[in-house]
C-alpha atoms as a PDB file:
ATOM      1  CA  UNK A   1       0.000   0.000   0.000  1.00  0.00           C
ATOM      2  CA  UNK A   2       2.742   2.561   0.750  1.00  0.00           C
ATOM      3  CA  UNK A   3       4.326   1.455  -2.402  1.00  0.00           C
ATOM      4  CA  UNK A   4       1.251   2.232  -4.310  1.00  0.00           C
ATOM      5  CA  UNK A   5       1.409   5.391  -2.694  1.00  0.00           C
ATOM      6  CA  UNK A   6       4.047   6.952  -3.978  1.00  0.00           C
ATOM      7  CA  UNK A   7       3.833   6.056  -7.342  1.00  0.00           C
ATOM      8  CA  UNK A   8       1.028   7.672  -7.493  1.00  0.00           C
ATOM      9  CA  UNK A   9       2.377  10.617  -5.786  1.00  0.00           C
ATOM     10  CA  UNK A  10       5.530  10.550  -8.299  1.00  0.00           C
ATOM     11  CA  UNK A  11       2.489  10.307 -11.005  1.00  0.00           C
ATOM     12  CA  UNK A  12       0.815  13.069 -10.163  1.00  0.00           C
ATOM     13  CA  UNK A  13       3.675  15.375  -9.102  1.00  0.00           C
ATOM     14  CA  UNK A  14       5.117  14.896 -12.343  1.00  0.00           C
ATOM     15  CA  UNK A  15       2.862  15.638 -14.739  1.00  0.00           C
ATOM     16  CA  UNK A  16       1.715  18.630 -12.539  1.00  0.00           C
ATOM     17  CA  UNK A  17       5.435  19.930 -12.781  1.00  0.00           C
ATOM     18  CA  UNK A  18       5.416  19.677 -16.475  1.00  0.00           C
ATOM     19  CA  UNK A  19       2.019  21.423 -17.186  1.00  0.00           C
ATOM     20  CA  UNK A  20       3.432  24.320 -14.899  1.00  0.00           C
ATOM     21  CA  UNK A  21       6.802  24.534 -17.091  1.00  0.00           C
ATOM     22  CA  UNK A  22       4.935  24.804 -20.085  1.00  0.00           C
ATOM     23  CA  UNK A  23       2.405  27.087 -18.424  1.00  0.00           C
ATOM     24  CA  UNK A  24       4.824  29.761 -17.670  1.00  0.00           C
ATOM     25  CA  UNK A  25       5.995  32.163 -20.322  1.00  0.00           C
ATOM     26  CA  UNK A  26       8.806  32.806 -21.725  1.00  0.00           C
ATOM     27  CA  UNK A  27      10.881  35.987 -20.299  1.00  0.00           C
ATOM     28  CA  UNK A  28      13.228  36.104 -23.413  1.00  0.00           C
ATOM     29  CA  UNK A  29      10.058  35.949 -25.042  1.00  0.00           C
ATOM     30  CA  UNK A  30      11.583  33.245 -27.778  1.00  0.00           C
ATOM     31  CA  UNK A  31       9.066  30.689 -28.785  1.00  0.00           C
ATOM     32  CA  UNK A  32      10.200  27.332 -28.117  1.00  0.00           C
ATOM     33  CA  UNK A  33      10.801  24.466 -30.649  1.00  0.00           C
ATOM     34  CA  UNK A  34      13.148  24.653 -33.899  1.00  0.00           C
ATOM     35  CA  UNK A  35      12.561  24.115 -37.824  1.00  0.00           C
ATOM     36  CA  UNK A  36      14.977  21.186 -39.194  1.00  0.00           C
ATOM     37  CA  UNK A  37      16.350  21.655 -42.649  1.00  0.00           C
ATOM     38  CA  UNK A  38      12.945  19.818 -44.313  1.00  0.00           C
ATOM     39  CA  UNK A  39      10.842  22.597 -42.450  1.00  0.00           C
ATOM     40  CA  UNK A  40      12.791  25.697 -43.972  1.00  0.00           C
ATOM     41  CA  UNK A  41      13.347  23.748 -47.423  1.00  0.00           C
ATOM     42  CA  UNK A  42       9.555  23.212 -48.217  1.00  0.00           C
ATOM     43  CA  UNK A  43       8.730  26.867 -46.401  1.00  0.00           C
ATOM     44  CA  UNK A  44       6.942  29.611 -49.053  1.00  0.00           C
ATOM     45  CA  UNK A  45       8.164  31.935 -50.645  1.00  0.00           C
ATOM     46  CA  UNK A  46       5.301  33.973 -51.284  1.00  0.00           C
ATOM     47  CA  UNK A  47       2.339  35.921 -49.542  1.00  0.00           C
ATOM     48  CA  UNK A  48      -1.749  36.059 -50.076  1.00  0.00           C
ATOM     49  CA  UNK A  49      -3.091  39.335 -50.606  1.00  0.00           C
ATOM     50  CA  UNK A  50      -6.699  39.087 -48.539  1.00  0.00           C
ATOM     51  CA  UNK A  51      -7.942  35.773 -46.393  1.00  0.00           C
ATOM     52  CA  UNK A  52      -9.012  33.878 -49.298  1.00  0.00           C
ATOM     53  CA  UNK A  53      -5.722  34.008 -50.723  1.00  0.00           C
ATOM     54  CA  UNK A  54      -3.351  33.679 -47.720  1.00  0.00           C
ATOM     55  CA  UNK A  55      -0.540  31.604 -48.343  1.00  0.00           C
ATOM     56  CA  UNK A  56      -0.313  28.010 -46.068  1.00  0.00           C
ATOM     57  CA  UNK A  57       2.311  27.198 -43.430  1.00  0.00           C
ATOM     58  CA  UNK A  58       3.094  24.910 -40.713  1.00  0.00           C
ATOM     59  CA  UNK A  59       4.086  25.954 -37.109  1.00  0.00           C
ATOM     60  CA  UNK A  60       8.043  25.733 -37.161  1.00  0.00           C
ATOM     61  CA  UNK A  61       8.499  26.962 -40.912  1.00  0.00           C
ATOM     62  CA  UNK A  62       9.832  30.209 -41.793  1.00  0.00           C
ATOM     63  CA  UNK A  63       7.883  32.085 -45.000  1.00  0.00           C
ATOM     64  CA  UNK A  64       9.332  34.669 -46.748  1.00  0.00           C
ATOM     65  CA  UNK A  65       8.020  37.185 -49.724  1.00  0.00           C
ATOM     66  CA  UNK A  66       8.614  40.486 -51.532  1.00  0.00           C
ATOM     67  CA  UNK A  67       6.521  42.971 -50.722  1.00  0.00           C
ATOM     68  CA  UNK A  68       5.965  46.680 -51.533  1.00  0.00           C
ATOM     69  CA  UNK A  69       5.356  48.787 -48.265  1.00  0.00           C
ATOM     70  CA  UNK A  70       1.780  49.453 -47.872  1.00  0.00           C
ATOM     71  CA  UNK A  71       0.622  45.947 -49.376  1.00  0.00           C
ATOM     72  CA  UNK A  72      -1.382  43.333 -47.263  1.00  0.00           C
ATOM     73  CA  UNK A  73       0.492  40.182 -46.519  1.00  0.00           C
ATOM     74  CA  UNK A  74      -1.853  37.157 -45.513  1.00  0.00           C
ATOM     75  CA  UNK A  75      -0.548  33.745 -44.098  1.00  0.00           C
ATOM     76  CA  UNK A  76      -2.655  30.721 -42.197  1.00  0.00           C
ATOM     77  CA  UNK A  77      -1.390  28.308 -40.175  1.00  0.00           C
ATOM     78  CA  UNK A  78      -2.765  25.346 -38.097  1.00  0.00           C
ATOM     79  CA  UNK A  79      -2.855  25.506 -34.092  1.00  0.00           C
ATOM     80  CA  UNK A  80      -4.761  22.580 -32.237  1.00  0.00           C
ATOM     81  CA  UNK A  81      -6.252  22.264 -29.005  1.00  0.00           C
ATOM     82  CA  UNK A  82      -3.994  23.055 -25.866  1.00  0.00           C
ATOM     83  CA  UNK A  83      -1.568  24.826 -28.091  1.00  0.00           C
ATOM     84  CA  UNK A  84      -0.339  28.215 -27.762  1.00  0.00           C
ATOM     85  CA  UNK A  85       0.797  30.131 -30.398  1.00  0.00           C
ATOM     86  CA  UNK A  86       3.337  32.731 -30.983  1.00  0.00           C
ATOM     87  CA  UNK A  87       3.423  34.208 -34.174  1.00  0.00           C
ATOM     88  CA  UNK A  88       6.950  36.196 -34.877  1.00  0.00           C
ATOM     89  CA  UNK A  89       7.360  38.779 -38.164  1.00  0.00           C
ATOM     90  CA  UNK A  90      10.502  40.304 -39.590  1.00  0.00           C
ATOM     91  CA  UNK A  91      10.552  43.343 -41.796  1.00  0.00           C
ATOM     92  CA  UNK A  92      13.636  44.508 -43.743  1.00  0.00           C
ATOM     93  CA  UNK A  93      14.273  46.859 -46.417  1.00  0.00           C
ATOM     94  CA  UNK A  94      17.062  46.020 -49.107  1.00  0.00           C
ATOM     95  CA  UNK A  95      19.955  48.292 -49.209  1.00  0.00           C
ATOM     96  CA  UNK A  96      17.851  50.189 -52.379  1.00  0.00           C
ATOM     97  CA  UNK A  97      15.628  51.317 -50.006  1.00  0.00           C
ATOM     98  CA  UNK A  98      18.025  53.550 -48.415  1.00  0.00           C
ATOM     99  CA  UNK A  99      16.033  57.172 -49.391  1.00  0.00           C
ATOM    100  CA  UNK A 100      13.223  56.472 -47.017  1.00  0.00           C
ATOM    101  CA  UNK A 101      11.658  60.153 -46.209  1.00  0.00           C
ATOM    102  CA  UNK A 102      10.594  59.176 -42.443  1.00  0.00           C
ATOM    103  CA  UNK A 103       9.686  55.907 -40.161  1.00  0.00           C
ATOM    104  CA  UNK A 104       7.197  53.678 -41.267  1.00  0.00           C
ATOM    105  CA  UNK A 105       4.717  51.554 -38.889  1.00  0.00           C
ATOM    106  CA  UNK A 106       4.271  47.936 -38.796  1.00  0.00           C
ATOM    107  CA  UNK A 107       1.798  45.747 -37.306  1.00  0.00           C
ATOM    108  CA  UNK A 108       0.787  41.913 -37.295  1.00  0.00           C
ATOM    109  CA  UNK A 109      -2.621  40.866 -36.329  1.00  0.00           C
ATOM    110  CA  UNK A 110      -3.873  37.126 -35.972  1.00  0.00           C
ATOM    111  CA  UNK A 111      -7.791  35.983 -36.705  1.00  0.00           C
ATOM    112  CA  UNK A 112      -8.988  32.425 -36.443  1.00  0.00           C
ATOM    113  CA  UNK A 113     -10.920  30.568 -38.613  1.00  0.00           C
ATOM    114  CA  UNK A 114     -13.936  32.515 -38.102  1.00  0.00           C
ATOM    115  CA  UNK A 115     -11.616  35.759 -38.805  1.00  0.00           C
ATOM    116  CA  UNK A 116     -12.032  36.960 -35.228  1.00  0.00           C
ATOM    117  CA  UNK A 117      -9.318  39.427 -34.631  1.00  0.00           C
ATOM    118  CA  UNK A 118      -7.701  37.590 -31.563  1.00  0.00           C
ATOM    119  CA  UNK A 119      -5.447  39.508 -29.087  1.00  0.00           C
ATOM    120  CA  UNK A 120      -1.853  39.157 -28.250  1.00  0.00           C
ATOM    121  CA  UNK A 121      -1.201  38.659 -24.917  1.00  0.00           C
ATOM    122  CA  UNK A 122       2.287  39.799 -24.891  1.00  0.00           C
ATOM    123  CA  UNK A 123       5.027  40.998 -27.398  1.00  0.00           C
ATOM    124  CA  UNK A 124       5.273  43.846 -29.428  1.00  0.00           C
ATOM    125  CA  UNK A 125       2.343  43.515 -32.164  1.00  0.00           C
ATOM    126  CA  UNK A 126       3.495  47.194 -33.490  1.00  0.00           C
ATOM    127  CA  UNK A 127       6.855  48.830 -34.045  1.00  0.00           C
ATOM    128  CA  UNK A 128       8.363  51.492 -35.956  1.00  0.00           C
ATOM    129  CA  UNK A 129      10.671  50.928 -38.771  1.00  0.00           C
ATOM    130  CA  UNK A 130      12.845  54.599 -38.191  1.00  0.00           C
ATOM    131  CA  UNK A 131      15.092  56.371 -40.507  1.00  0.00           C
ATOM    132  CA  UNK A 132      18.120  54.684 -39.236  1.00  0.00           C
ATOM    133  CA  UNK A 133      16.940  51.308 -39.240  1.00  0.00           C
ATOM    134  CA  UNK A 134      17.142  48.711 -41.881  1.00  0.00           C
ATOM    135  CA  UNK A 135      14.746  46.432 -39.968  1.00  0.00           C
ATOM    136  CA  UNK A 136      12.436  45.762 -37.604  1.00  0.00           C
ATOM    137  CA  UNK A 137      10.818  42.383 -35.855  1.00  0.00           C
ATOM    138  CA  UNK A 138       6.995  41.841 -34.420  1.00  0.00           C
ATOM    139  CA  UNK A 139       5.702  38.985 -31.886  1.00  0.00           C
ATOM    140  CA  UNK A 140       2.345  38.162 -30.517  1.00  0.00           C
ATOM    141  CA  UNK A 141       2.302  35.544 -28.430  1.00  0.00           C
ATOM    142  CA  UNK A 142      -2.273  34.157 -28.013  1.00  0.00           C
ATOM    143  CA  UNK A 143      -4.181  32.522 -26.085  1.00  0.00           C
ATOM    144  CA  UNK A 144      -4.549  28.672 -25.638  1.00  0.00           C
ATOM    145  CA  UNK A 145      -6.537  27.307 -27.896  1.00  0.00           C
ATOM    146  CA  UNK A 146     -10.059  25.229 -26.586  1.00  0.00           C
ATOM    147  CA  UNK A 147     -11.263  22.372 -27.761  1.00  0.00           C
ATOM    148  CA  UNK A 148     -15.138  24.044 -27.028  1.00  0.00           C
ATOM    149  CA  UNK A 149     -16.220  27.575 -25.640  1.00  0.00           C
ATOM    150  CA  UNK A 150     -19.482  29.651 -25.028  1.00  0.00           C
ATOM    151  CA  UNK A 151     -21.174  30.962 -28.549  1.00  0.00           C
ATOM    152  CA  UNK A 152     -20.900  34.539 -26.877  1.00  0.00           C
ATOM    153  CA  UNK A 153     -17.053  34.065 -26.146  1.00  0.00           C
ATOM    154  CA  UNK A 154     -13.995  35.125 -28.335  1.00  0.00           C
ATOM    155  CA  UNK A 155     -12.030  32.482 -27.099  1.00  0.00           C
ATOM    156  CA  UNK A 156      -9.222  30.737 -29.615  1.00  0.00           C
ATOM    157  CA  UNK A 157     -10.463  27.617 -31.256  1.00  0.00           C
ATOM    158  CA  UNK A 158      -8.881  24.749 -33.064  1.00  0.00           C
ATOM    159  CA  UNK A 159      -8.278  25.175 -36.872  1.00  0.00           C
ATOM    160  CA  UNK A 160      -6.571  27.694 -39.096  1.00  0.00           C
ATOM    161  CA  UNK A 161      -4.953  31.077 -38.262  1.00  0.00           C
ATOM    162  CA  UNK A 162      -4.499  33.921 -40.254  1.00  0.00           C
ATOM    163  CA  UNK A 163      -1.862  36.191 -40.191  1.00  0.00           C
ATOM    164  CA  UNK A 164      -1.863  39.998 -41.542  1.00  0.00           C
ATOM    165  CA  UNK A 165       1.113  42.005 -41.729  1.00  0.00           C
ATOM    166  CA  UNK A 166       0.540  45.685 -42.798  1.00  0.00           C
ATOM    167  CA  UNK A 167       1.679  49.362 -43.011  1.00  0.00           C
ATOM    168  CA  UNK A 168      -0.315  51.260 -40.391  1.00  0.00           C
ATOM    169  CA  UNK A 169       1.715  54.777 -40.855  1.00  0.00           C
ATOM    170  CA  UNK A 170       3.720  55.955 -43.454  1.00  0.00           C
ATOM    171  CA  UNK A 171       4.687  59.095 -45.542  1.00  0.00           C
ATOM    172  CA  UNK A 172       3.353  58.914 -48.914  1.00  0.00           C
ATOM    173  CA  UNK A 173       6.427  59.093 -50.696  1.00  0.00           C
ATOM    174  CA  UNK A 174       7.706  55.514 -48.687  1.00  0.00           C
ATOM    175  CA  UNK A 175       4.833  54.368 -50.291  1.00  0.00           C
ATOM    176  CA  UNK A 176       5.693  51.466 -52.514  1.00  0.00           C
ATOM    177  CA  UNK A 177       9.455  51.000 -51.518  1.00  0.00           C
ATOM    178  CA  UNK A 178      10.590  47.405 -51.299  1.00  0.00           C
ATOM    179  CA  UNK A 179      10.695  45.171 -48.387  1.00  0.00           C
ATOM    180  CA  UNK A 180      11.258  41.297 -47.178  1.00  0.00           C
ATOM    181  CA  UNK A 181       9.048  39.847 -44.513  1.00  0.00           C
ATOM    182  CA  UNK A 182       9.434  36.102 -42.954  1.00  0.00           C
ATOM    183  CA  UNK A 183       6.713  34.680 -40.777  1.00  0.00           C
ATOM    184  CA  UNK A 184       7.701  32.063 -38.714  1.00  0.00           C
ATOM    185  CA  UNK A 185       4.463  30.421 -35.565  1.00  0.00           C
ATOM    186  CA  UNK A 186       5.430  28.148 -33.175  1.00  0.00           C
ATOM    187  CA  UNK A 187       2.838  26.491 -31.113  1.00  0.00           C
ATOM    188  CA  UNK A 188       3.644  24.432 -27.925  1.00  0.00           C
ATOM    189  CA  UNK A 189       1.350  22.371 -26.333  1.00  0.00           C
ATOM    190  CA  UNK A 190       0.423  23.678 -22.737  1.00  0.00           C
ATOM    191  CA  UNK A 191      -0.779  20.302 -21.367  1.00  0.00           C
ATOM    192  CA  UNK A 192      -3.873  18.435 -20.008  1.00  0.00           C
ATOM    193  CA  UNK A 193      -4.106  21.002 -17.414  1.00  0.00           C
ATOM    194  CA  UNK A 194      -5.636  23.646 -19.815  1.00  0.00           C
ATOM    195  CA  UNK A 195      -8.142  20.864 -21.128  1.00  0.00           C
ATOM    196  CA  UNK A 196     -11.585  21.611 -20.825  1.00  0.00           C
ATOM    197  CA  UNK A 197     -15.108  19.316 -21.663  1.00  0.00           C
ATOM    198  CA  UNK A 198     -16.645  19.262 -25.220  1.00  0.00           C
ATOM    199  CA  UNK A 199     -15.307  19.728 -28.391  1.00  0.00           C
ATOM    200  CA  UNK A 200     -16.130  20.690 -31.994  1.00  0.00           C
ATOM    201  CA  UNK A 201     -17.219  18.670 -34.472  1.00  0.00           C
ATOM    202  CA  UNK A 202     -14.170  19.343 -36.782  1.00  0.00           C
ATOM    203  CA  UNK A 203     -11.673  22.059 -36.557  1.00  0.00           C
ATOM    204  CA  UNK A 204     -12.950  25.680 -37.639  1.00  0.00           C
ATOM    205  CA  UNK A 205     -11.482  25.747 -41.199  1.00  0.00           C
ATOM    206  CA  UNK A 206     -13.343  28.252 -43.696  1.00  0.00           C
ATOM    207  CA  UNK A 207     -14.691  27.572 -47.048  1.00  0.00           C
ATOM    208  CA  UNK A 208     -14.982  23.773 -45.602  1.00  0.00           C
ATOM    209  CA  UNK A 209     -18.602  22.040 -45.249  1.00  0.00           C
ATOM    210  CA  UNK A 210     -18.319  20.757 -41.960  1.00  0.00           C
ATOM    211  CA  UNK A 211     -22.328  19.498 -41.383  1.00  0.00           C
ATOM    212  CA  UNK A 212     -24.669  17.415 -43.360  1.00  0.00           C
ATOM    213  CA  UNK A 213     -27.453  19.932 -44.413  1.00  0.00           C
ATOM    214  CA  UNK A 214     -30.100  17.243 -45.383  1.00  0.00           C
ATOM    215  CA  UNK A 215     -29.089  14.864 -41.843  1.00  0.00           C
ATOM    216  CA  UNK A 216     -28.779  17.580 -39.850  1.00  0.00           C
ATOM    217  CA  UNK A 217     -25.412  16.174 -38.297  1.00  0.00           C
ATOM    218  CA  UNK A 218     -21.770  16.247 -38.571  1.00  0.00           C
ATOM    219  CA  UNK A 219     -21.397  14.304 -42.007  1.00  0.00           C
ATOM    220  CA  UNK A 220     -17.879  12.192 -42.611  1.00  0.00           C
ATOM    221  CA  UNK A 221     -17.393  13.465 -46.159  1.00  0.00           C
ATOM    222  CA  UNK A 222     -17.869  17.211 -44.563  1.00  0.00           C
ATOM    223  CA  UNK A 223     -14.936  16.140 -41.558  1.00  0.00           C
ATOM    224  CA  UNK A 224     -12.803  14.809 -44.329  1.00  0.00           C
ATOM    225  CA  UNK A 225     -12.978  18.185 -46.490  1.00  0.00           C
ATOM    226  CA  UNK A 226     -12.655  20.154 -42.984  1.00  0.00           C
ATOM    227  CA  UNK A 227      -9.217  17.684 -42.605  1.00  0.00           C
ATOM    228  CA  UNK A 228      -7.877  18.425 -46.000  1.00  0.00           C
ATOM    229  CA  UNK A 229      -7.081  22.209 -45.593  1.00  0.00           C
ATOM    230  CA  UNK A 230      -4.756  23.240 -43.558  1.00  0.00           C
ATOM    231  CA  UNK A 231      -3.955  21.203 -40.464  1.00  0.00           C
ATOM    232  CA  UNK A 232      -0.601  19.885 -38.209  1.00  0.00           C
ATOM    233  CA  UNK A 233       1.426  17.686 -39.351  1.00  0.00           C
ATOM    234  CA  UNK A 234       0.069  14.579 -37.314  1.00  0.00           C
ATOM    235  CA  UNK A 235      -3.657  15.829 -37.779  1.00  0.00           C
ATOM    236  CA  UNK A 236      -6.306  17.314 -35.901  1.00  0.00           C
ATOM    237  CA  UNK A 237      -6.641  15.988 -31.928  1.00  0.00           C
ATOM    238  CA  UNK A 238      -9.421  17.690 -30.648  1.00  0.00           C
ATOM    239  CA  UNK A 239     -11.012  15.706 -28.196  1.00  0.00           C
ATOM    240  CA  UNK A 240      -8.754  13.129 -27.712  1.00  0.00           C
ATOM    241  CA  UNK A 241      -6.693  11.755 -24.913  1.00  0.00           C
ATOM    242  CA  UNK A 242      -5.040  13.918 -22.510  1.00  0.00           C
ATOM    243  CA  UNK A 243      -2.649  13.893 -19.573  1.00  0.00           C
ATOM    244  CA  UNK A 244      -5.433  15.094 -17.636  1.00  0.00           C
ATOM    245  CA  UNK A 245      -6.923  11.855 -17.724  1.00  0.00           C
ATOM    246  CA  UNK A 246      -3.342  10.832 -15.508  1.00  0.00           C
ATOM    247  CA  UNK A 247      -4.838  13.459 -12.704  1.00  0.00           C
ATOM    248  CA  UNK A 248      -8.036  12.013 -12.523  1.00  0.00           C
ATOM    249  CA  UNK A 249      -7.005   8.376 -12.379  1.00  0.00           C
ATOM    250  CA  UNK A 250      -3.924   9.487 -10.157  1.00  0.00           C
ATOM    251  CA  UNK A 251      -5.753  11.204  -7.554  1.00  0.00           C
ATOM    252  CA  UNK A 252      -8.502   8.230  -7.778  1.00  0.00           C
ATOM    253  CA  UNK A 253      -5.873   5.891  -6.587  1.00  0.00           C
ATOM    254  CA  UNK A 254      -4.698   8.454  -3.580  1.00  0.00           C
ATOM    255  CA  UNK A 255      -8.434   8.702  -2.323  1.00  0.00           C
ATOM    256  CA  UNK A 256      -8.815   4.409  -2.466  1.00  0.00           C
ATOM    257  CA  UNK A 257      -5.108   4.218  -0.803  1.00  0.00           C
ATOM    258  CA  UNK A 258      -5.943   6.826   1.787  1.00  0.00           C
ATOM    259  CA  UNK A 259      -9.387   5.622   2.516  1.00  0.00           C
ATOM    260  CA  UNK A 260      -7.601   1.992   3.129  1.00  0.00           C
ATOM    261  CA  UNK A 261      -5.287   3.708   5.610  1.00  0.00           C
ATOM    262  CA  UNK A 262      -7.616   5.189   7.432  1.00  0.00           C
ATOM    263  CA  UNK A 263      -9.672   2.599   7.592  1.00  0.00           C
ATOM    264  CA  UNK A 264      -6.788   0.352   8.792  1.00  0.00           C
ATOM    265  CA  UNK A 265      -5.832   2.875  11.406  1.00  0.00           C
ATOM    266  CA  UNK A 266      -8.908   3.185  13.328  1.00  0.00           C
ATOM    267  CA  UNK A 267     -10.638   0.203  13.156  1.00  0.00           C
ATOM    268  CA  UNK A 268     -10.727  -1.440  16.381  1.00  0.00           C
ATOM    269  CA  UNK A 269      -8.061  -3.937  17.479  1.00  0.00           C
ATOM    270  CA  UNK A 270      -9.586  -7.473  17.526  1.00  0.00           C
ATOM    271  CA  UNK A 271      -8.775  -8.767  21.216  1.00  0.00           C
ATOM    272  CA  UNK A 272      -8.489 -12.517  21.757  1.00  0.00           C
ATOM    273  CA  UNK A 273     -10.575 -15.393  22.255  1.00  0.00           C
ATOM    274  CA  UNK A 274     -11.176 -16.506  24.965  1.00  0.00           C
ATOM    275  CA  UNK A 275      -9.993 -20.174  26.010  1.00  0.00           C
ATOM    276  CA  UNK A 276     -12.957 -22.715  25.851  1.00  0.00           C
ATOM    277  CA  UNK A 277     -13.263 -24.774  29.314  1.00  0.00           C
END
């Protein structure tokens, strides 16, 4: 019994340390993960000019374009349930670029799938490219994604993100000048402990059918056009198992184990027979 204790102390202890670490921002404020050689080969090269046209990515890639300054850059990515994404920009200006009249102002904004501006909850969304300057970089770091929230929430929800990157002040005559942007998201999983119940259907991925208009229901042929846009590399996992599943069981087996103790421990001791004459 003590045995089985603390194994399931260890159990618990654990996997409550690890949801913490990944709970906790990072100071530096660099995203964690990397992009392997694969990652950066198959990366785009290119931007979309409005949400219909955004150009596709995967969390760990780095896309680049050419861009005029003023022009809307569009991107989506995937983030899944219990991940948190930070989304990191880069702006520079080739050295042709050097007659720039004053600064120039740069900001990136994220919307989900159903293009719901969603807010950063730290880094610096805007900056100023100035005079002196040949560059200039952008993070927002969001929210954790649910697998299900209220209909009158804006919480983030599994499927695709889009990125905007765009000229919010400028002098007329920067107008136009030439620029290179990269894009690079990385989104860590945060752990069973930001689980909650329910879940969608399929992730929110627009222009998708995602429900049977004639059965009323979630159709398969709808979930497998929902699954072939843009998703992570080992697919979609809302709803499935989670470490949080290891606290329930976990503290299960304390409550049996203690309840055994105590049980043990005050139940009365059995005194002896007495001797038949």
């Amino acid at each position: 019994m003590f045995t089985g204790s603390l194994l399931a102390a260890a159990l618990l202890l654990g996997t409550a340390g690890a949801a913490a670490a990944d709970e906790t921002p990072d100071p530096s404020g660099t995203a964690t993960g990397s992009s392997d050689g694969s990652d950066s080969a198959q990366a785009p090269t290119e931007a979309g000019t409005s949400f219909r046209t955004a150009t596709a990515f995967r969390p760990g890639q780095r896309a680049t374009a050419g861009a005029s300054t003023g022009d809307y850059l569009y991107w989506v990515f995937p983030v899944d349930v219990g991940q948190r994404a930070t989304v990191k920009a880069k702006i520079a200006l080739p050295d042709s670029a050097a007659a720039r009249k004053g600064p120039v102002t740069w900001q990136i904004d994220v919307y989900d799938g159903l293009r719901r501006r969603q807010a950063c909850v730290y880094g610096a969304q805007t900056r100023t490219l100035t005079a002196d300057k040949s560059s200039v970089e952008l993070r927002c770091v969001l929210r954790t994604v649910r697998a299900w929230a209220e209909p009158w929430s804006a919480d983030p929800l599994p499927g695709s993100y889009f990125v905007r990157l765009t000229v919010l002040d400028a002098q007329e005559q920067d107008l136009g000048l030439p620029v290179t942007t990269e894009i690079e998201a990385q989104a860590p999983s945060q752990g069973g402990a930001q689980a909650v119940d329910g879940k969608l259907s399929v992730p929110l991925t627009p222009g998708r059918t995602t429900v049977s208009q004639s059965g009323g229901g979630a159709s398969s042929e709808g979930a497998r056009l929902a699954a072939s846009g843009v998703e992570p590399e080992g697919g979609w996992s809302s709803g499935r198992w989670t470490d949080r599943w290891l606290w329930t069981v976990g503290g299960g087996v304390l409550g049996a184990l203690a309840g055994i103790a105590g049980y043990t421990l005050a139940r009365p001791a059995r005194r002896p027979a007495a001797p038949r004459v």
